[in-house]
N, C-alpha and C. Protein backbone atom coordinates (compact mmCIF):
# COMPACT_ATOMS: atom_id res chain seq x y z
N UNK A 1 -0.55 12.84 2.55
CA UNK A 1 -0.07 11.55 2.15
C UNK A 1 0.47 11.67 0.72
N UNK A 2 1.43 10.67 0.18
CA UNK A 2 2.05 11.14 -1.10
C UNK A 2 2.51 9.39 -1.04
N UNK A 3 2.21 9.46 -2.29
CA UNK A 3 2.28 7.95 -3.21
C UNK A 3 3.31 7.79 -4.08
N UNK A 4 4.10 6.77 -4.21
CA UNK A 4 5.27 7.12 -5.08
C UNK A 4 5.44 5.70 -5.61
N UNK A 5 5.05 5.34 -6.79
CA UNK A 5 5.52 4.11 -7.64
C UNK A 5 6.96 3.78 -8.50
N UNK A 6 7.66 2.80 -8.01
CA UNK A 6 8.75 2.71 -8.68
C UNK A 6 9.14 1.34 -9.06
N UNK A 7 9.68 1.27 -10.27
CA UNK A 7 10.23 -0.44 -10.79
C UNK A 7 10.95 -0.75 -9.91
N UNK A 8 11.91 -2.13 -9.88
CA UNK A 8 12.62 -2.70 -9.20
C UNK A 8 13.73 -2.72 -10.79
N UNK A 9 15.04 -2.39 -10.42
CA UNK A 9 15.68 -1.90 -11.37
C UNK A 9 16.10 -3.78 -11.56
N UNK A 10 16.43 -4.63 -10.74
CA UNK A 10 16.66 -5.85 -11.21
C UNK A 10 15.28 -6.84 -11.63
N UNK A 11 14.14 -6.21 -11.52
CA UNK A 11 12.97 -7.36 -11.57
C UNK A 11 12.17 -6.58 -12.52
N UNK A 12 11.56 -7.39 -13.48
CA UNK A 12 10.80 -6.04 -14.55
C UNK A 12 9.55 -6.07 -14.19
N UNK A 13 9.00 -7.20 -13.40
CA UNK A 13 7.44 -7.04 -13.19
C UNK A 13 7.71 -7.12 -11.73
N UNK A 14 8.38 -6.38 -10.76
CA UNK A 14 8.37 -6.00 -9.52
C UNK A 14 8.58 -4.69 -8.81
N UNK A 15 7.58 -4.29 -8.14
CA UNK A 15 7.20 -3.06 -7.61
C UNK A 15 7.08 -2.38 -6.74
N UNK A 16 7.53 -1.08 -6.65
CA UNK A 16 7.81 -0.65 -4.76
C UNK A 16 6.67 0.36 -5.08
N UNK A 17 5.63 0.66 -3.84
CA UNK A 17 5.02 1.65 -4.05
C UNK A 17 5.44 2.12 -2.22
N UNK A 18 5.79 3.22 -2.32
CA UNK A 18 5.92 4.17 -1.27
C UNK A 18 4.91 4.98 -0.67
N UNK A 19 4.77 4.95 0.69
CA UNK A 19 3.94 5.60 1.38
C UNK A 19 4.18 6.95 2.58
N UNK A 20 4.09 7.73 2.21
CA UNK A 20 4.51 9.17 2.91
C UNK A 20 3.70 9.55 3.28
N UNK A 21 3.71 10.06 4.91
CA UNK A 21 3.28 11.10 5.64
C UNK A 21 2.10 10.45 5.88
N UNK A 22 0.97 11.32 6.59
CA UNK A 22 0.11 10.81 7.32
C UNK A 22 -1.06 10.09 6.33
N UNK A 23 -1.14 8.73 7.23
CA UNK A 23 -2.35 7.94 6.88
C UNK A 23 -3.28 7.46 7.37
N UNK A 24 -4.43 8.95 7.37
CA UNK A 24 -5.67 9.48 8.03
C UNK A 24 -6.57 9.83 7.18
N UNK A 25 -7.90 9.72 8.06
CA UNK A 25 -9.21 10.09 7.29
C UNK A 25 -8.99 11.28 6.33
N UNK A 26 -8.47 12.59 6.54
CA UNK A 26 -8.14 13.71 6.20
C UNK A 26 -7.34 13.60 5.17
N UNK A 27 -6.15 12.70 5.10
CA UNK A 27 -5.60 12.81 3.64
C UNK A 27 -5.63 11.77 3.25
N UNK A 28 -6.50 10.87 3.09
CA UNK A 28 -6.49 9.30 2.50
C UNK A 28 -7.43 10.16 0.80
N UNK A 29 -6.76 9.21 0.44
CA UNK A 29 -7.20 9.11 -1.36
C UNK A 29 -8.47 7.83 -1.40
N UNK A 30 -9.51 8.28 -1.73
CA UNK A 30 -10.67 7.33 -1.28
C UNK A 30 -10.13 6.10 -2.53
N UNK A 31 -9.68 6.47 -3.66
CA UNK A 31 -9.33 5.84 -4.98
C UNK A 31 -7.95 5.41 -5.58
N UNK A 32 -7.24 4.76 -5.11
CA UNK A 32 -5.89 4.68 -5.33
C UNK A 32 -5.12 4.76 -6.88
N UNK A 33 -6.57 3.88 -7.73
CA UNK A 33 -5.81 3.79 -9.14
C UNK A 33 -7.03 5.18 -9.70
N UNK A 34 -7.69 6.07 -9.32
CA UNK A 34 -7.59 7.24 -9.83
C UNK A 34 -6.80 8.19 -9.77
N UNK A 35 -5.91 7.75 -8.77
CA UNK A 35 -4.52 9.06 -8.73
C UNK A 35 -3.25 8.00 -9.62
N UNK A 36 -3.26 7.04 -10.30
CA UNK A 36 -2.12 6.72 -10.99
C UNK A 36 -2.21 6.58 -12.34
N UNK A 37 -1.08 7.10 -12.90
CA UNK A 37 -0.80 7.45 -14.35
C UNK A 37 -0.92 6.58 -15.05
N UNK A 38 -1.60 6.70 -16.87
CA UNK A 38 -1.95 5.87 -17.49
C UNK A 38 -0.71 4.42 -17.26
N UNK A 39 0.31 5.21 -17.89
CA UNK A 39 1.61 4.09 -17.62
C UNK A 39 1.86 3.22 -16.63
N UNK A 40 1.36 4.23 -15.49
CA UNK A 40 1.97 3.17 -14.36
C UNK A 40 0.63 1.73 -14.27
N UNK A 41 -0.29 2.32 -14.38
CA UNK A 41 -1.62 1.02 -14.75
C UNK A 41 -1.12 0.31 -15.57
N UNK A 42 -1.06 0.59 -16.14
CA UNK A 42 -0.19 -0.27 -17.80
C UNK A 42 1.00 -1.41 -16.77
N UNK A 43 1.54 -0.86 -15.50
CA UNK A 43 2.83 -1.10 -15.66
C UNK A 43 2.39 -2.29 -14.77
N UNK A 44 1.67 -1.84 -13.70
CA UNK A 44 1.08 -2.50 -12.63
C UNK A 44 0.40 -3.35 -13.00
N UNK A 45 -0.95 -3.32 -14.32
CA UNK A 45 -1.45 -4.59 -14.59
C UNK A 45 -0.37 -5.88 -15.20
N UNK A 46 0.60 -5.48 -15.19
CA UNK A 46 1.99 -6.91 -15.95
C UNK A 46 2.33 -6.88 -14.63
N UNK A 47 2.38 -6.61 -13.46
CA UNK A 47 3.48 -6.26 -12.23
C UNK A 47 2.87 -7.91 -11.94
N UNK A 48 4.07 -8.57 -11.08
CA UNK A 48 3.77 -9.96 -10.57
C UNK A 48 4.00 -9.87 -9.03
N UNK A 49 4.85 -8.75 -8.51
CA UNK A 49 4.90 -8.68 -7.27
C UNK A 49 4.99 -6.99 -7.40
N UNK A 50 4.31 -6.72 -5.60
CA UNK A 50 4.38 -5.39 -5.73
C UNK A 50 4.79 -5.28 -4.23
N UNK A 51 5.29 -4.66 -3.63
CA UNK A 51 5.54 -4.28 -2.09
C UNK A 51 5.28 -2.56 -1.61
N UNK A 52 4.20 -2.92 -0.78
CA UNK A 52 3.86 -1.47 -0.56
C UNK A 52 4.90 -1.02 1.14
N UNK A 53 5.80 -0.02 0.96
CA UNK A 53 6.22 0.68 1.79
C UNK A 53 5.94 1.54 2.60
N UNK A 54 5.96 1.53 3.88
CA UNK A 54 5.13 2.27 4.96
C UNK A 54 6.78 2.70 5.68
N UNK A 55 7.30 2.74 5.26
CA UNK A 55 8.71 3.40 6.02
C UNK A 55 8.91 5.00 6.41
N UNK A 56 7.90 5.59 5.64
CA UNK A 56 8.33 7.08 5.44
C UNK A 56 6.22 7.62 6.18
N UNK A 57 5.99 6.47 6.61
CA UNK A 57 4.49 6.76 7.21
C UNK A 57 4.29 7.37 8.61
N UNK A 58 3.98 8.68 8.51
CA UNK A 58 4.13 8.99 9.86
C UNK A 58 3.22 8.58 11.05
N UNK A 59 1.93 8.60 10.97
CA UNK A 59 0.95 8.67 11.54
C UNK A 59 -0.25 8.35 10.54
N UNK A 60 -1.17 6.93 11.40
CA UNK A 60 -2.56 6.67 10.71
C UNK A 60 -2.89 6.15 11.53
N UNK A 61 -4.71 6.60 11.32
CA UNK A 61 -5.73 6.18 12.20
C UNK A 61 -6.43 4.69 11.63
N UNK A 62 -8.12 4.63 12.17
CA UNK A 62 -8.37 3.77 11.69
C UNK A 62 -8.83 3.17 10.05
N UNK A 63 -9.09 5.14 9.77
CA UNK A 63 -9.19 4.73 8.62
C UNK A 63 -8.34 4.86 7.50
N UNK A 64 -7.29 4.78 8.08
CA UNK A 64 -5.70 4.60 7.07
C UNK A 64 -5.51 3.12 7.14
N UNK A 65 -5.99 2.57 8.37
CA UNK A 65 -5.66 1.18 8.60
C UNK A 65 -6.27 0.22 7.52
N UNK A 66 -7.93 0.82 7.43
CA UNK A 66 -9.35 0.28 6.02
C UNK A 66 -8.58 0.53 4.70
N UNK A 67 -8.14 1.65 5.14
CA UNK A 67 -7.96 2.44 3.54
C UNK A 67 -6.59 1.36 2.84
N UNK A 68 -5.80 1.23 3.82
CA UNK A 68 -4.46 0.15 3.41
C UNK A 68 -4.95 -1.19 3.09
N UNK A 69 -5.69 -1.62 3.37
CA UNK A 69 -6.14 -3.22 3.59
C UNK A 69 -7.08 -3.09 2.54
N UNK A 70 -8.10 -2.16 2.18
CA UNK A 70 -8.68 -2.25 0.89
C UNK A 70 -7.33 -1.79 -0.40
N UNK A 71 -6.59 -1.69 -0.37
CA UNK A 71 -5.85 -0.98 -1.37
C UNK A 71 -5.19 -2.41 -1.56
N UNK A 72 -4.67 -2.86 -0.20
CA UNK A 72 -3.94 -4.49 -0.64
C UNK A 72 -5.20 -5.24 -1.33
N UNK A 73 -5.99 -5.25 -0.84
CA UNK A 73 -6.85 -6.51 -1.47
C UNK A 73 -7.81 -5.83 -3.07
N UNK A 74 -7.54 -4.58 -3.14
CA UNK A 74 -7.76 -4.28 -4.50
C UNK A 74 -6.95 -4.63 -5.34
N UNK A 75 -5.49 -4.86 -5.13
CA UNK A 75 -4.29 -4.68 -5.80
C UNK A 75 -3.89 -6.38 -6.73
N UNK A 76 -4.63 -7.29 -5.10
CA UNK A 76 -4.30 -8.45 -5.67
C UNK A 76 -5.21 -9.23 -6.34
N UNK A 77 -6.12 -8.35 -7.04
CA UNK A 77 -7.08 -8.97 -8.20
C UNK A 77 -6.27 -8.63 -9.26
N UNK A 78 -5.11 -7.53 -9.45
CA UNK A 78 -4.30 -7.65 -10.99
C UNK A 78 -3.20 -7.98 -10.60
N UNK A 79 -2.90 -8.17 -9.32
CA UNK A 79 -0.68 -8.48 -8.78
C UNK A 79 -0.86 -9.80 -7.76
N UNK A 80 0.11 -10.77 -8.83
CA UNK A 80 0.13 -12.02 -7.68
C UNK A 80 0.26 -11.83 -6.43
N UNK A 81 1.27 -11.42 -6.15
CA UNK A 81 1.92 -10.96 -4.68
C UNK A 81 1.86 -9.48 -4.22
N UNK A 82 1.38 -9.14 -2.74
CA UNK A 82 1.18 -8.27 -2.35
C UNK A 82 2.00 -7.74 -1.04
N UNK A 83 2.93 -7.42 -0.90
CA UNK A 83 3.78 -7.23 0.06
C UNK A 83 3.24 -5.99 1.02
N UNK A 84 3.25 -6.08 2.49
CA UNK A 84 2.98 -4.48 2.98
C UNK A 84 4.41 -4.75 4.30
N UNK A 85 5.31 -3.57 4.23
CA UNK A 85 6.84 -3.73 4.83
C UNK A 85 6.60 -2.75 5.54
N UNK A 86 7.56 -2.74 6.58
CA UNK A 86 8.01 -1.90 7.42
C UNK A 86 6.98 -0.79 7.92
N UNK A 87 5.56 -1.52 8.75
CA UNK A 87 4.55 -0.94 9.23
C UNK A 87 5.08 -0.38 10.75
N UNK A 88 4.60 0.88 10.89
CA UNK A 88 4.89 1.29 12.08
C UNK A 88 3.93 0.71 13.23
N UNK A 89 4.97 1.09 14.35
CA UNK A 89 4.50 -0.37 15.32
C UNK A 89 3.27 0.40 15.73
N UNK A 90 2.83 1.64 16.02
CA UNK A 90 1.61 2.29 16.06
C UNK A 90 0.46 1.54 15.09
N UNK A 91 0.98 1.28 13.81
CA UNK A 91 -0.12 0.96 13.24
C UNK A 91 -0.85 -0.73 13.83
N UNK A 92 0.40 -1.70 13.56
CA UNK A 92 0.34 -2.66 14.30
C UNK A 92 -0.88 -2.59 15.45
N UNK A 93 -0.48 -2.24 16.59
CA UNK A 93 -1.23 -2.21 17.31
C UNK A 93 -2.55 -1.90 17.52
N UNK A 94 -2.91 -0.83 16.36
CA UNK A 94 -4.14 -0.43 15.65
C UNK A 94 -4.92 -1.95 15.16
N UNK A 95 -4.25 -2.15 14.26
CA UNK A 95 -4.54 -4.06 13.50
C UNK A 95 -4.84 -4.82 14.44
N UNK A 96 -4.05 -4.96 15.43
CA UNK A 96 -4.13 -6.01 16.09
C UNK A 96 -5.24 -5.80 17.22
N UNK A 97 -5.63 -4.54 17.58
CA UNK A 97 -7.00 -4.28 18.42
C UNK A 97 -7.93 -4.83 17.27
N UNK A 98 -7.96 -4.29 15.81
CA UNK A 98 -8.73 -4.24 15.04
C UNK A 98 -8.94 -5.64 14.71
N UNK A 99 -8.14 -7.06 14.84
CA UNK A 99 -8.56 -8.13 14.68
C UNK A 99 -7.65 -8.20 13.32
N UNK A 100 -7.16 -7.46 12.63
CA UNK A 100 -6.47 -7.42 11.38
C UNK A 100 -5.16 -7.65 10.99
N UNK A 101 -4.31 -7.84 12.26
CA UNK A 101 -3.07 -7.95 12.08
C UNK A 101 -2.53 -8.59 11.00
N UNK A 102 -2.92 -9.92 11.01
CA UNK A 102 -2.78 -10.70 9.58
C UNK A 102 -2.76 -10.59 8.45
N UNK A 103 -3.80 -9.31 8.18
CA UNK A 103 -3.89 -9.68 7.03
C UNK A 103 -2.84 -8.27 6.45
N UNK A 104 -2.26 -7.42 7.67
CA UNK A 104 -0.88 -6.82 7.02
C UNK A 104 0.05 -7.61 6.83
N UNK A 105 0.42 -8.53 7.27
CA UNK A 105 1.16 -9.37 7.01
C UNK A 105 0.88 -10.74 5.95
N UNK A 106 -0.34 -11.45 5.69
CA UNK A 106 -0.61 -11.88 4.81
C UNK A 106 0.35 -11.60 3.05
């Protein structure tokens, strides 16, 4: 899995974070803001919206599904808005057995 934070070149407190490759027990990051750079904390605690990208996500189980949904609801104790886009329909269906659908979309 590989994490990739980037500004929004027209919005100064808006944020894309990118999600690559598989999101599974095996490569999930138990800690999200221990793998991000002093700056980008810095950047993220001013961030007012953030949208997390699942476009480039190949494959996740259930506990990519925990691991995403704790990462949104960690995120929005410092970021008003929490966006999660372009979930693969695999995962979906994961959520939606799981009772959780919502709250990817929330």
């Amino acid at each position: 899995m590989k994490l990739s934070l980037n500004k929004d070149a027209d919005e100064s407190n808006t944020f894309k974070l990118s999600i690559s490759g598989e999101l599974d027990r095996e490569s999930l990051i138990h800690d999200y803001w221990t793998t991000v750079s002093a700056l980008d904390k810095k950047a993220l605690q001013s961030a007012i919206q953030l949208t997390i990208d699942l476009q480039e996500t190949k494959r996740a189980d259930t506990a990519g599904l925990a691991w995403l949904l704790n990462l949104k609801r960690d995120l929005l104790k410092h970021i008003k808005t929490v966006t999660i886009i372009n979930v693969p329909q695999k995962l979906l269906n994961l959520a939606d057995l799981s009772g959780a659908q919502s709250l990817l979309k929330e």
